[in-house]
N, C-alpha and C. Protein backbone atom coordinates (compact mmCIF):
# COMPACT_ATOMS: atom_id res chain seq x y z
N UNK A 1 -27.62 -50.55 37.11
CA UNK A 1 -28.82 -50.59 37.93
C UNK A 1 -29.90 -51.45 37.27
N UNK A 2 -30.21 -51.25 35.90
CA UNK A 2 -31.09 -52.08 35.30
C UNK A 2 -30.89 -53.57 35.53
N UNK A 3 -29.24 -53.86 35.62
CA UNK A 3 -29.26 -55.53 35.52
C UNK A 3 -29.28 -55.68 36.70
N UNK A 4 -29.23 -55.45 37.96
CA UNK A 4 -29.49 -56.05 39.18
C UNK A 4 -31.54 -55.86 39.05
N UNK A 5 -31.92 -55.18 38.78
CA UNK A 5 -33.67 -54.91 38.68
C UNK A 5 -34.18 -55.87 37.47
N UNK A 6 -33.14 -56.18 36.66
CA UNK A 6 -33.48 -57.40 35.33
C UNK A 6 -33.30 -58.75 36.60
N UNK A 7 -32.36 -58.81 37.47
CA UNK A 7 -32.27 -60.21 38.27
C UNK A 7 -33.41 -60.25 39.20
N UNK A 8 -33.46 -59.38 39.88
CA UNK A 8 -34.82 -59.25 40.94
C UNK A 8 -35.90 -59.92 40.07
N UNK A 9 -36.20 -59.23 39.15
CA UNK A 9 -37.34 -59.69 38.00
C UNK A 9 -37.73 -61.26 37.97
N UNK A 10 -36.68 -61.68 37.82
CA UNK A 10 -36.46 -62.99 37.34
C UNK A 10 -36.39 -63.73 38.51
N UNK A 11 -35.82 -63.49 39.56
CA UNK A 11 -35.82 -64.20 40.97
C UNK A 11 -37.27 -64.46 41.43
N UNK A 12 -37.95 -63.22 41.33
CA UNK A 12 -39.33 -63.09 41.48
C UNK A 12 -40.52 -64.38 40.71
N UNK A 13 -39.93 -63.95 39.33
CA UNK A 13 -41.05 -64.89 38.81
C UNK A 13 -40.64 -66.21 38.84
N UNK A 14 -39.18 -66.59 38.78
CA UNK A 14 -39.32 -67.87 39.38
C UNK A 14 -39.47 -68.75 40.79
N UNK A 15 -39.37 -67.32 41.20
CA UNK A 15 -40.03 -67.83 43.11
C UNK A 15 -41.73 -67.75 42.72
N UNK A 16 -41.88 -67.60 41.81
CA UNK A 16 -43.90 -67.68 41.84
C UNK A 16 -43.95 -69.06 41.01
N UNK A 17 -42.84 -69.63 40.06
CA UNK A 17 -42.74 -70.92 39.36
C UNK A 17 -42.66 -72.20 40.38
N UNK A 18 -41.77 -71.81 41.06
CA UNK A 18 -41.29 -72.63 42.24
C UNK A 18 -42.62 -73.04 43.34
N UNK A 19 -43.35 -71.84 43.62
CA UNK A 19 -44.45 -71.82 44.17
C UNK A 19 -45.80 -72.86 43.79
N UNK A 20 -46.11 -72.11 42.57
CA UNK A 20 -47.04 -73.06 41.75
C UNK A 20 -46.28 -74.41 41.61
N UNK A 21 -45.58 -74.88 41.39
CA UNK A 21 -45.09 -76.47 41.07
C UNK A 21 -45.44 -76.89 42.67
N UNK A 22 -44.90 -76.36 43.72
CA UNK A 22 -45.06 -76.75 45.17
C UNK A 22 -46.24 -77.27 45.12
N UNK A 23 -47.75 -76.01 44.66
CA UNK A 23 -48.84 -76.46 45.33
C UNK A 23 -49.67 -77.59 43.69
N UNK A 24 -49.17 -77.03 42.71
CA UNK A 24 -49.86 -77.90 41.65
C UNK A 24 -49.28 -79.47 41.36
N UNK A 25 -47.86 -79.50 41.51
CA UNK A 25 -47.08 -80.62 40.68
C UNK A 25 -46.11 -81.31 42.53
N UNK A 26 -46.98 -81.54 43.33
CA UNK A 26 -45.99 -81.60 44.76
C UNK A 26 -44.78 -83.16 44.66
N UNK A 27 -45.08 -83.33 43.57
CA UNK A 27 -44.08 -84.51 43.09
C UNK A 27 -43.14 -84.13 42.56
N UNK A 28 -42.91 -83.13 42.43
CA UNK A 28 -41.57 -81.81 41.58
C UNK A 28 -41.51 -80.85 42.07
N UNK A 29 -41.76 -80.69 43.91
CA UNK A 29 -41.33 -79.82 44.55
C UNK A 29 -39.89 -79.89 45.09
N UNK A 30 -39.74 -80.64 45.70
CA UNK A 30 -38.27 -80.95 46.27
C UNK A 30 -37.64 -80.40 44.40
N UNK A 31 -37.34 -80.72 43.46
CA UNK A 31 -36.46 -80.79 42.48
C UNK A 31 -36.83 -78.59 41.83
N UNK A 32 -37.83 -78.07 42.01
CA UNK A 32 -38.09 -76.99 42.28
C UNK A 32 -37.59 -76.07 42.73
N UNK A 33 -37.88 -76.70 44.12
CA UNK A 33 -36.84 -76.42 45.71
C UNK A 33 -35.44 -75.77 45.26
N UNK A 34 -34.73 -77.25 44.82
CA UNK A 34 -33.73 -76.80 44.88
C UNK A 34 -32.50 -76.21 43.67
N UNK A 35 -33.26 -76.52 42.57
CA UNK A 35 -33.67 -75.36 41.50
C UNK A 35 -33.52 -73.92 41.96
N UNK A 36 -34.67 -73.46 42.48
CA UNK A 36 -34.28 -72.41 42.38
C UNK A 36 -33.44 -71.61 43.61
N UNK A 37 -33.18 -72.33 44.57
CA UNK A 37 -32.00 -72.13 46.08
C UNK A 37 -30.13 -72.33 45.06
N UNK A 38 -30.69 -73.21 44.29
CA UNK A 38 -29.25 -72.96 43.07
C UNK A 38 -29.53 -71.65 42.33
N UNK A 39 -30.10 -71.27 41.53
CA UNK A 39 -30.85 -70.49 41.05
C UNK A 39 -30.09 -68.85 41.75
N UNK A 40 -30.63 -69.04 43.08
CA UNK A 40 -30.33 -67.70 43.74
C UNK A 40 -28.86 -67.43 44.09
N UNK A 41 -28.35 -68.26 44.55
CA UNK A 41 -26.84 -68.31 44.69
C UNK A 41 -26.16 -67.64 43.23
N UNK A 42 -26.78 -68.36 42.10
CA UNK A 42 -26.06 -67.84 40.92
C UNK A 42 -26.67 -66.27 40.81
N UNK A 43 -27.65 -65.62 41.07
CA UNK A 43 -27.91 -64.89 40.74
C UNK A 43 -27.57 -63.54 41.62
N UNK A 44 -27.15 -63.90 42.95
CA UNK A 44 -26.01 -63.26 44.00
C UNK A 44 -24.68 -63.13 43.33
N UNK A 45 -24.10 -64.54 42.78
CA UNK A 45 -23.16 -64.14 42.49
C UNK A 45 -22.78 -63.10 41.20
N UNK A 46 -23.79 -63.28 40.27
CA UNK A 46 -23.97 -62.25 39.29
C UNK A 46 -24.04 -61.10 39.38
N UNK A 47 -24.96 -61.23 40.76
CA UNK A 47 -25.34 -59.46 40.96
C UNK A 47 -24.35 -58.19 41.61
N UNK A 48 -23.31 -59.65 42.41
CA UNK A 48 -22.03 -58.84 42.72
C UNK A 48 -21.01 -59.12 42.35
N UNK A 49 -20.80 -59.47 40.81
CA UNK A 49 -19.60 -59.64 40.26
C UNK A 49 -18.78 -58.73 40.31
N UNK A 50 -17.57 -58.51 40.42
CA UNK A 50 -16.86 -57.25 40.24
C UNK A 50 -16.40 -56.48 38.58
N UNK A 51 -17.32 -57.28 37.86
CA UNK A 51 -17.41 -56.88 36.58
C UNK A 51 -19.03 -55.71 36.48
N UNK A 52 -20.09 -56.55 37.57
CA UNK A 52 -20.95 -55.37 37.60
C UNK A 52 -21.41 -54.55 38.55
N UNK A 53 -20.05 -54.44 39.31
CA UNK A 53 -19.92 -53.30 40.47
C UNK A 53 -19.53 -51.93 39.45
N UNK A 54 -19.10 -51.96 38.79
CA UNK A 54 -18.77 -50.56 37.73
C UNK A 54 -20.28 -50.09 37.19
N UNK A 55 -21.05 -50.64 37.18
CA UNK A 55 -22.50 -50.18 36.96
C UNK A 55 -23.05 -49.49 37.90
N UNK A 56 -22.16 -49.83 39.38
CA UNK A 56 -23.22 -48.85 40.59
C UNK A 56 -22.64 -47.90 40.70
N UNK A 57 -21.58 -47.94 40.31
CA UNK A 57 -20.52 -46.62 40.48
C UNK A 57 -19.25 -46.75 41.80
N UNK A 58 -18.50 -45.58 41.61
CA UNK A 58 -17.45 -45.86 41.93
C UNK A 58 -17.34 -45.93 44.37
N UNK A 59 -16.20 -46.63 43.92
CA UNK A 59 -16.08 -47.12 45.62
C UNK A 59 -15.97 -45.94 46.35
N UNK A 60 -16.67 -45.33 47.56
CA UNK A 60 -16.23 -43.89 47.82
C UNK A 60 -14.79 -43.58 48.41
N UNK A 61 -14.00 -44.57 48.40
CA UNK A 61 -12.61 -44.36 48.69
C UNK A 61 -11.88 -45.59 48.11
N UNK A 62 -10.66 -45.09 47.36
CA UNK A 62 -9.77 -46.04 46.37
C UNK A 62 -9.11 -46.99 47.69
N UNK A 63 -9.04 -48.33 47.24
CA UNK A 63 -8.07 -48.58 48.76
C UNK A 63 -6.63 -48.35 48.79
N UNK A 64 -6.06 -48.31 50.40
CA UNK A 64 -5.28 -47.74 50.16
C UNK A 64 -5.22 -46.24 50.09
N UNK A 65 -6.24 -45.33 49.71
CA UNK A 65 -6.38 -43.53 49.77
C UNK A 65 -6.68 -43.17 51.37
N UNK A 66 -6.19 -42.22 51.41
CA UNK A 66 -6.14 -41.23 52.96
C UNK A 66 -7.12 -40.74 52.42
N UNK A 67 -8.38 -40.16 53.16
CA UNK A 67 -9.15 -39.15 52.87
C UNK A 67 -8.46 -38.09 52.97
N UNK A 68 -9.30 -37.01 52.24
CA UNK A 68 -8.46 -35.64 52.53
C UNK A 68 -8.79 -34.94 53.57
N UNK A 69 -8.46 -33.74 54.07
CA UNK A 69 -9.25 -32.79 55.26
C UNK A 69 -8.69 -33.69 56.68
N UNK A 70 -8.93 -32.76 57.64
CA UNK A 70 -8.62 -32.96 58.94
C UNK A 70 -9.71 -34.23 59.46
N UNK A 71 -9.33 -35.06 59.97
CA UNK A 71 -10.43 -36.21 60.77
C UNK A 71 -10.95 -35.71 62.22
N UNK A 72 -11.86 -35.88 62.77
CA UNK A 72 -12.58 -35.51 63.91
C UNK A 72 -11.65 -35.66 65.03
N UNK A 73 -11.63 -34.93 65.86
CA UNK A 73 -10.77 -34.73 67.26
C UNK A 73 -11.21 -35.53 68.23
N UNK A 74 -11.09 -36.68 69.07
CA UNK A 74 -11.71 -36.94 70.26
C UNK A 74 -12.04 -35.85 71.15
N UNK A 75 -11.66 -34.65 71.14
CA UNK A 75 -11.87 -33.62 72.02
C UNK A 75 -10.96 -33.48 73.48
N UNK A 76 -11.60 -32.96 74.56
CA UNK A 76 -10.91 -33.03 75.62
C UNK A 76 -11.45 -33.98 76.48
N UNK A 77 -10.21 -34.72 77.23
CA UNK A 77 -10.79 -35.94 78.22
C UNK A 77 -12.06 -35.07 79.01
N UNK A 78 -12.81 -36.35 78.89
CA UNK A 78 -14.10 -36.30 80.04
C UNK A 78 -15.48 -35.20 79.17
N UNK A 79 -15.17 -34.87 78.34
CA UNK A 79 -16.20 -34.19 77.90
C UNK A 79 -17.45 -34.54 77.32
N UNK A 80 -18.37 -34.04 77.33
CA UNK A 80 -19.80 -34.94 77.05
C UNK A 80 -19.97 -34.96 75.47
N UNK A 81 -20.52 -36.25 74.71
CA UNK A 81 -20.37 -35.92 73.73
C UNK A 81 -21.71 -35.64 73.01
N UNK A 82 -22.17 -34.97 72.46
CA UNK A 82 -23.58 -34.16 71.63
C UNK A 82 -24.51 -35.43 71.91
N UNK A 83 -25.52 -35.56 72.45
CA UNK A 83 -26.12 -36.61 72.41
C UNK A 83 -27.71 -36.14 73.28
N UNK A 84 -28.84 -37.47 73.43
CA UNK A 84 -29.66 -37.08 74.55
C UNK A 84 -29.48 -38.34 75.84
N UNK A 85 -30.26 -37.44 76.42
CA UNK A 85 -29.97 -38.35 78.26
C UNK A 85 -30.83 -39.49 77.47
N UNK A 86 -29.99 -40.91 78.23
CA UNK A 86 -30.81 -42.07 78.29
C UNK A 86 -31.98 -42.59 78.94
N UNK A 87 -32.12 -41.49 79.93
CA UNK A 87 -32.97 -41.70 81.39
C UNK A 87 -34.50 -41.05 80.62
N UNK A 88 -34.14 -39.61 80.49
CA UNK A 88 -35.62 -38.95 80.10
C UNK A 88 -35.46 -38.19 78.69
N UNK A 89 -34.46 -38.47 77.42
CA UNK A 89 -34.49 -38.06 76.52
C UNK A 89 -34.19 -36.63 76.12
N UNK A 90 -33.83 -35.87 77.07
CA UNK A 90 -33.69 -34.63 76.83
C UNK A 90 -32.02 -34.05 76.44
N UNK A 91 -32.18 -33.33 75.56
CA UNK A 91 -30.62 -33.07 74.28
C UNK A 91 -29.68 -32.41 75.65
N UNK A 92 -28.51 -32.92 75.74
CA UNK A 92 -27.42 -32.40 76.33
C UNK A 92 -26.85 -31.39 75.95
N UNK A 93 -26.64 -30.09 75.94
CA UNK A 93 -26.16 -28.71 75.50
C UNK A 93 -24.60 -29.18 75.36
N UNK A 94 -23.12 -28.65 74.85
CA UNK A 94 -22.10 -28.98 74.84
C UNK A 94 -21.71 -28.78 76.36
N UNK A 95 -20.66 -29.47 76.94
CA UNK A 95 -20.07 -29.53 78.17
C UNK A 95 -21.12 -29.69 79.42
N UNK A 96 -22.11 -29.91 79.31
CA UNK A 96 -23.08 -30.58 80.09
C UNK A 96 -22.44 -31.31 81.44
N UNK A 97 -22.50 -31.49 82.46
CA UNK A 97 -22.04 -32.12 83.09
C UNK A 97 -23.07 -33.32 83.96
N UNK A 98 -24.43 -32.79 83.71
CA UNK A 98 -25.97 -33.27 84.37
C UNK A 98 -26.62 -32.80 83.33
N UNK A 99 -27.57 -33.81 83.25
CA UNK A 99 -29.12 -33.70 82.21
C UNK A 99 -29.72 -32.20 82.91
N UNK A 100 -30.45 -31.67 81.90
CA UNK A 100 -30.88 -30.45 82.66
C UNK A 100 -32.63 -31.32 82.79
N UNK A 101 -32.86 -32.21 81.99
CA UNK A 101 -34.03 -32.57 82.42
C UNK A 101 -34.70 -33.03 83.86
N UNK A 102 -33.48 -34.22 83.96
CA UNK A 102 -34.05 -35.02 85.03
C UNK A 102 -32.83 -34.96 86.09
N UNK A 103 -31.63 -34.46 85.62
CA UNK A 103 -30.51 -33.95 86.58
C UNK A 103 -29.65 -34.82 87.27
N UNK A 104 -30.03 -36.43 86.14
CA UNK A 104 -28.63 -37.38 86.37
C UNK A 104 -27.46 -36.94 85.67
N UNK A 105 -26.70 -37.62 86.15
CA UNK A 105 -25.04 -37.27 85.85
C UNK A 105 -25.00 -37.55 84.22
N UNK A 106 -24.12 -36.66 83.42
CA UNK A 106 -23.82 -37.11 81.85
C UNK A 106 -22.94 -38.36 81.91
N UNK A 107 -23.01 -38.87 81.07
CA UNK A 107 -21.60 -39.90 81.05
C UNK A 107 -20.74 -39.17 80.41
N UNK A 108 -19.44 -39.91 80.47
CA UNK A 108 -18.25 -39.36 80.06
C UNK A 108 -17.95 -39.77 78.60
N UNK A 109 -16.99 -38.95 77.98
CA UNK A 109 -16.57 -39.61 76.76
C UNK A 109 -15.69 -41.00 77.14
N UNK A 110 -15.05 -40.27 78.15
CA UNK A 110 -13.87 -41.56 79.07
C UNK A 110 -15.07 -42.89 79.14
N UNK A 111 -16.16 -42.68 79.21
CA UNK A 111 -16.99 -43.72 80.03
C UNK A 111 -16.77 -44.33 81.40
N UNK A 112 -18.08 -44.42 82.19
CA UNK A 112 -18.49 -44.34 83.15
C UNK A 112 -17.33 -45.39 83.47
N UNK A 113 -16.66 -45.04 85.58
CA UNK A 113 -15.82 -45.72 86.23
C UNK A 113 -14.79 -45.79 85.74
N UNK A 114 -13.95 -45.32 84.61
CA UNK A 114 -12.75 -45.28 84.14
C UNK A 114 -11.89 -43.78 84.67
């Protein structure tokens, strides 16, 4: 964590170097410019080397790994899924079939005309 906040650092103050040369030295802006647009590229690529991805910690799934535990059910065709009406915002209770707000139709999990 420190060395990506050590690069920010440094991106920073040489985007304020880059700056000042622009408005003080405008005959060594273009060479500035592109200074530090090189500059950032290297410092992207540093920041996601896969040498300092082990500093943020680990990937939340190995590739290749099944999670464990049961995965979510689509449920039963046509059923409404937990959500609020688009029309007037009001929370759909489970199996809803109409907004109780404003008393348009729910959509389907199937989605609408299918």
């Amino acid at each position: 964590m420190q060395y990506r906040f050590l690069l920010t650092l440094v991106n920073l103050v040489l985007l304020g170097v880059a700056l000042a040369i622009y408005f003080l030295l405008p005959s060594l802006s273009t060479i500035a410019f592109y200074g530090l647009l090189l500059w950032m590229f290297v410092s992207l690529a540093l920041a996601y080397h896969p040498r300092t991805r082990s500093q943020i910690g680990p990937a939340p799934f190995a590739p290749g790994a099944v999670p464990s535990g049961p995965l979510p059910s689509g449920g039963s065709a046509g059923a409404v899924p937990l959500g609020f009406c688009i029309w007037c915002g009001t929370a759909y209770p489970p199996g809803a079939t109409s907004c109780s707000g404003c008393g348009r139709p729910a959509p389907t999990s199937r989605g609408a005309g299918h």
